[in-house]
Protein backbone atom coordinates (compact mmCIF):
# COMPACT_ATOMS: atom_id res chain seq x y z
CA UNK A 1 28.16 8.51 30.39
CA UNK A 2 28.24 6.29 27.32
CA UNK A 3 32.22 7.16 26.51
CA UNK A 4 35.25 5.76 26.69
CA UNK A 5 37.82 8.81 27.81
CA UNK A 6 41.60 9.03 26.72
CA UNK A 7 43.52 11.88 28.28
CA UNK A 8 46.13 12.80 26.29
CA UNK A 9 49.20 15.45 27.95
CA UNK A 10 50.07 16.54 24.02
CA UNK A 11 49.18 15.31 20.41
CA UNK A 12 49.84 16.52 17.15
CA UNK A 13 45.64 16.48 16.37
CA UNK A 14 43.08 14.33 18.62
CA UNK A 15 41.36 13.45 15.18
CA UNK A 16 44.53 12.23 13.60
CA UNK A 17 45.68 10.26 16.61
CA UNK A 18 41.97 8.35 16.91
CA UNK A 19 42.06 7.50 13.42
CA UNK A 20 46.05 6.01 14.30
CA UNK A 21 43.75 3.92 17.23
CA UNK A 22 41.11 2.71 14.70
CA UNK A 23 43.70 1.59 12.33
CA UNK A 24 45.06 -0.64 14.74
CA UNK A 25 42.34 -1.51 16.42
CA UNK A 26 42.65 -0.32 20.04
CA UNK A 27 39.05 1.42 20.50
CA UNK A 28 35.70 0.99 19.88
CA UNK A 29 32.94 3.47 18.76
CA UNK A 30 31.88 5.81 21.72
CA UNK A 31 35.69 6.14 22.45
CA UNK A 32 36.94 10.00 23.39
CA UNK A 33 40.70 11.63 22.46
CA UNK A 34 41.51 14.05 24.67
CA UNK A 35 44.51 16.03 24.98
CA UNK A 36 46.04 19.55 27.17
CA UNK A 37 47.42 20.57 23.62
CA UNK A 38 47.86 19.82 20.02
CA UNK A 39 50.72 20.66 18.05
CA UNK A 40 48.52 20.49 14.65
CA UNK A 41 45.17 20.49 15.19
CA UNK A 42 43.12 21.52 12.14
CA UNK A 43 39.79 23.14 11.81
CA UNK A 44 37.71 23.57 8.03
CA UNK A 45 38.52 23.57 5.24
CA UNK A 46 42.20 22.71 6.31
CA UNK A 47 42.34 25.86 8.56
CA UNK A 48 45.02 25.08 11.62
CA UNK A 49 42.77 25.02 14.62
CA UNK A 50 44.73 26.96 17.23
CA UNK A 51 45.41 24.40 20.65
CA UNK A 52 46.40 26.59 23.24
CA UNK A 53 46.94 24.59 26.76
CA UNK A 54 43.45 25.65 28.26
CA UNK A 55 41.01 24.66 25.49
CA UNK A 56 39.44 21.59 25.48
CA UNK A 57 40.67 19.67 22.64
CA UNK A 58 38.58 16.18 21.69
CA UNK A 59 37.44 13.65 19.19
CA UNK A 60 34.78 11.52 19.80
CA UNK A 61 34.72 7.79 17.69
CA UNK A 62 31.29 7.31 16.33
CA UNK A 63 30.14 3.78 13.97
CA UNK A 64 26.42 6.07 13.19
CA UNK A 65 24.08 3.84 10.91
CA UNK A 66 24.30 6.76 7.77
CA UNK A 67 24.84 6.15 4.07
CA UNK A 68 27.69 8.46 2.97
CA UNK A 69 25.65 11.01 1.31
CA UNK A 70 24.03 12.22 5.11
CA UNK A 71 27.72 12.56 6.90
CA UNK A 72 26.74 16.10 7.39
CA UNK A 73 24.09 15.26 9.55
CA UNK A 74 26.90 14.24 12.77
CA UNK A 75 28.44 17.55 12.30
CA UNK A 76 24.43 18.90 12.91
CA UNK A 77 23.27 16.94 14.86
CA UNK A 78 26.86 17.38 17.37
CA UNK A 79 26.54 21.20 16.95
CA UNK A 80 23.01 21.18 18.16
CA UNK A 81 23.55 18.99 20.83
CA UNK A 82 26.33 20.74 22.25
CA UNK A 83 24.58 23.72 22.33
CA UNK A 84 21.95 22.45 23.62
CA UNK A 85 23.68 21.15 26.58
CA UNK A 86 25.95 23.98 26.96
CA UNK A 87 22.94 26.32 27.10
CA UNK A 88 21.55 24.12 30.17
CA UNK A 89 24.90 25.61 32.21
CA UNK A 90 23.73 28.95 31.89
CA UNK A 91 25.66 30.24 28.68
CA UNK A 92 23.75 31.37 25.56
CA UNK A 93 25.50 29.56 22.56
CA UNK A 94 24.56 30.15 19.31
CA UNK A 95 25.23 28.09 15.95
CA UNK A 96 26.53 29.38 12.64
CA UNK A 97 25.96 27.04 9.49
CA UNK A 98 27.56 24.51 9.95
CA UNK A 99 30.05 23.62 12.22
CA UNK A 100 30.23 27.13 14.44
CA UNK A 101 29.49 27.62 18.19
CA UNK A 102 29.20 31.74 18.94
CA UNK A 103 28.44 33.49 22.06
CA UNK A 104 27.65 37.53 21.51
CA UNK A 105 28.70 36.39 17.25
CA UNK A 106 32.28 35.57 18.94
CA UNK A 107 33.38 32.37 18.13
CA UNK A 108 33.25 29.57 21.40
CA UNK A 109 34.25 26.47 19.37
CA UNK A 110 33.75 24.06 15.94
CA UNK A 111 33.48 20.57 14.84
CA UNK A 112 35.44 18.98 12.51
CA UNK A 113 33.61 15.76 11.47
CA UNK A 114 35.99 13.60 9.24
CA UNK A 115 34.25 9.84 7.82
CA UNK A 116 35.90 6.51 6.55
CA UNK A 117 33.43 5.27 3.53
CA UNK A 118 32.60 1.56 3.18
CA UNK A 119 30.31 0.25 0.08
CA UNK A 120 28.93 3.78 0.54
CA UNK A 121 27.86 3.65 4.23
CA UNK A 122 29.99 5.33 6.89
CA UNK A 123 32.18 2.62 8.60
CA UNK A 124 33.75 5.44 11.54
CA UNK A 125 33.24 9.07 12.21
CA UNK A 126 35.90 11.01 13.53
CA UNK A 127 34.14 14.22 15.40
CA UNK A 128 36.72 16.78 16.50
CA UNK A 129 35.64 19.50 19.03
CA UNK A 130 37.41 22.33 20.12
CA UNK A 131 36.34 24.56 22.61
CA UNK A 132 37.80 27.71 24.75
CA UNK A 133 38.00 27.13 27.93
CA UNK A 134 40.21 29.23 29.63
CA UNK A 135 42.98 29.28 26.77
CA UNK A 136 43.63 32.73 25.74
CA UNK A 137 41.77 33.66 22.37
CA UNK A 138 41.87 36.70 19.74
CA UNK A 139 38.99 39.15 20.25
CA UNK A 140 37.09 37.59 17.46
CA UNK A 141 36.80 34.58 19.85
CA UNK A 142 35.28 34.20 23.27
CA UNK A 143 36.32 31.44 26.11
CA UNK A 144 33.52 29.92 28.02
CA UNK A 145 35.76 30.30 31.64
CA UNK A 146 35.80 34.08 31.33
CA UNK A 147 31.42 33.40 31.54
CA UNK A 148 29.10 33.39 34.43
CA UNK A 149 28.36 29.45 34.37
CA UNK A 150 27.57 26.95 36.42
CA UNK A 151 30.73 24.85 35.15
CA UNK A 152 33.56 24.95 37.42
CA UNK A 153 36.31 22.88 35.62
CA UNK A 154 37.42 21.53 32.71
CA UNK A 155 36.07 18.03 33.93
CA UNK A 156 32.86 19.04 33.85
CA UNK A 157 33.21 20.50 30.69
CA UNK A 158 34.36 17.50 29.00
CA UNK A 159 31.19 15.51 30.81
CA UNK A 160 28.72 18.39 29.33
CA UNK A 161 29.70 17.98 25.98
CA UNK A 162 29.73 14.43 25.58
CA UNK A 163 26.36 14.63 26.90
CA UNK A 164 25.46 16.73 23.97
CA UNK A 165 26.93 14.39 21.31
CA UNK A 166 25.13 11.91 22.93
CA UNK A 167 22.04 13.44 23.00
CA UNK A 168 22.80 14.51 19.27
CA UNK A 169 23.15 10.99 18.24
CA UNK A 170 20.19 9.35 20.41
CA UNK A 171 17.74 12.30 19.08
CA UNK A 172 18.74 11.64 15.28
CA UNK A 173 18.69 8.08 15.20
CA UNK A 174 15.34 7.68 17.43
CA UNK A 175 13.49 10.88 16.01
CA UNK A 176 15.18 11.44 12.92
CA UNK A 177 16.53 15.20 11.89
CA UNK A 178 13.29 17.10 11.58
CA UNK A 179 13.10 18.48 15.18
CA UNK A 180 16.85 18.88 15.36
CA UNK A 181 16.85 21.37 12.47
CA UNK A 182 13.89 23.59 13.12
CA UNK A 183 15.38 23.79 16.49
CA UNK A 184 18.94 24.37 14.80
CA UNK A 185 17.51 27.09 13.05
CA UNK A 186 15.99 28.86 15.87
CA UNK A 187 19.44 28.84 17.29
CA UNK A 188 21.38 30.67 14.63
CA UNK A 189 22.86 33.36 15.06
CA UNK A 190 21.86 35.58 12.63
CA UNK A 191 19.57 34.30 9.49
CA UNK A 192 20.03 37.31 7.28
CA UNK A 193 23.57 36.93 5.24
CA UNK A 194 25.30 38.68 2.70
CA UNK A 195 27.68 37.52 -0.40
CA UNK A 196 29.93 39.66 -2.25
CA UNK A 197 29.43 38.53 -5.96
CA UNK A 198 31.10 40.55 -8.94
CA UNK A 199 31.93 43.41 -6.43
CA UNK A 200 27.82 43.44 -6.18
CA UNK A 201 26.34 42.67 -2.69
CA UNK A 202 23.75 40.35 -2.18
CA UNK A 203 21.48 39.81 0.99
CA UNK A 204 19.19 37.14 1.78
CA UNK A 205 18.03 34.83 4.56
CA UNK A 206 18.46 31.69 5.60
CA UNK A 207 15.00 29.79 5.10
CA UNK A 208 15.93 26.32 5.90
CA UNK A 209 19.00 23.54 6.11
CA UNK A 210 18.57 19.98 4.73
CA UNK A 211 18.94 16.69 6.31
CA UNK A 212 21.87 16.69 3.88
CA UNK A 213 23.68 19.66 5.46
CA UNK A 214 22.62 21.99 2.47
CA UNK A 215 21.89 25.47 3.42
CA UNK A 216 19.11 26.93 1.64
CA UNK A 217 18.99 31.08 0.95
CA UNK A 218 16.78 33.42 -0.29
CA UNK A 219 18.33 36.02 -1.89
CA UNK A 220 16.62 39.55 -2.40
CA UNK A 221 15.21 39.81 -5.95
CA UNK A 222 15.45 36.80 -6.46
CA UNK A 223 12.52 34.40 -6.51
CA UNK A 224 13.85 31.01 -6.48
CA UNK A 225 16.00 29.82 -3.43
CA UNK A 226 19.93 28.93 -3.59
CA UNK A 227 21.10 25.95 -2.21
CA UNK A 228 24.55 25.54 -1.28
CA UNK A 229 26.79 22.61 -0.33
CA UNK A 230 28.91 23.25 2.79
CA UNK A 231 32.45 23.34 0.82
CA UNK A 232 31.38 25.52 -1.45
CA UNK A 233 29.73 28.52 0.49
CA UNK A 234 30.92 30.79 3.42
CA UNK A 235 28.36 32.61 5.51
CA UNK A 236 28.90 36.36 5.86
CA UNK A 237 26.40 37.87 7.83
CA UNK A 238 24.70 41.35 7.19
């Protein structure tokens, strides 16, 4: 592997403490955070990410060559490739738009990508990943140890998805993001959704996502697609 690893016992968020390290200078890109537990990690949208001892709690320092305006594309391009890889252990992981890892529509994990801007390009990414391991979870959520797998510890875990960000990264920067999102969309979840509107119900489909991390949707009766920005649209699924 390509990564630095720092094993943490307890932090307050594994994002927050490798942007403390950047700031004073102590890593490089390619650097991991790891830590048993966080006391405040946070998810979307500024959602607390629940950090039961268990999970696997990380965030992964990335310098990607990316103008500001494609930072969505690491949050892609690490969901796919952590899929990707987890799939390879015998699991069937699924994505949800755009930061979501399901098995059987429960959720396994999410990314939290956070960027530091320079002149317009991205100067660091920040990519936080949290994943159930053998924490315990609500029933809305799903751990990956309670799975027939061929992982046996949290070890080899950690090794599998770094080898997905990497592969992520390599793919997008040697081949672009074409083939990552066709093959991101084939590994949705579900591509029909549903948005409550005026106390009216639309449905539509999901018909493609953007380089940019724009979801594009057909809605029913309506002829021309919708494209919405990632802060400003929640999937709900029919």
């Amino acid at each position: 592997m390509n990564f630095t690893v720092i094993n943490y016992e307890e932090l307050d968020s594994t994002n927050s403490e490798a942007w403390r390290l950047i700031d004073r200078l102590e890593v490089a890109s390619q650097t991991a955070i790891i830590a048993k537990r966080q006391t405040k990690g946070r998810g979307q949208r500024g959602k607390q990410w629940q950090s039961d001892l268990g999970g696997l709690f990380m965030s992964v320092i990335l310098q990607p060559n990316l103008a500001a305006s494609q930072a969505n594309q690491i949050t892609l391009w690490s969901a796919w490739g952590i899929a990707k890889a987890l799939n390879e252990t015998g699991v069937n992981v699924k994505l949800k738009w755009l930061n979501d890892l399901l098995i059987d529509r429960r959720k396994l994990g999410g990314i939290l990508t956070e960027t530091r801007i320079e002149a317009g390009k991205i100067l660091y990414a920040v990519v936080g990943i949290g994943i159930n391991w053998t924490n315990q979870v609500p029933e809305s959520a799903i751990a990956l140890g309670e799975l027939p797998t061929t992982l046996s510890s949290m070890d080899e875990l950690i090794e599998v998805v770094l080898a997905g960000i990497e592969l992520g990264q390599s793919r997008s920067e040697h081949e672009g993001m074409v083939g990552i999102l066709a093959e991101y969309l084939q590994m949705l979840d579900r591509q029909k959704v549903s948005q409550t509107v005026d106390g009216w119900e639309l449905q539509g489909e999901i018909i493609d996502i953007r380089p940019t991390g724009e979801l594009v949707v057909r809605w029913e009766g309506n002829s021309q697609n919708a494209i919405y920005q990632p802060q400003n649209f929640s999937v709900g699924y029919q």
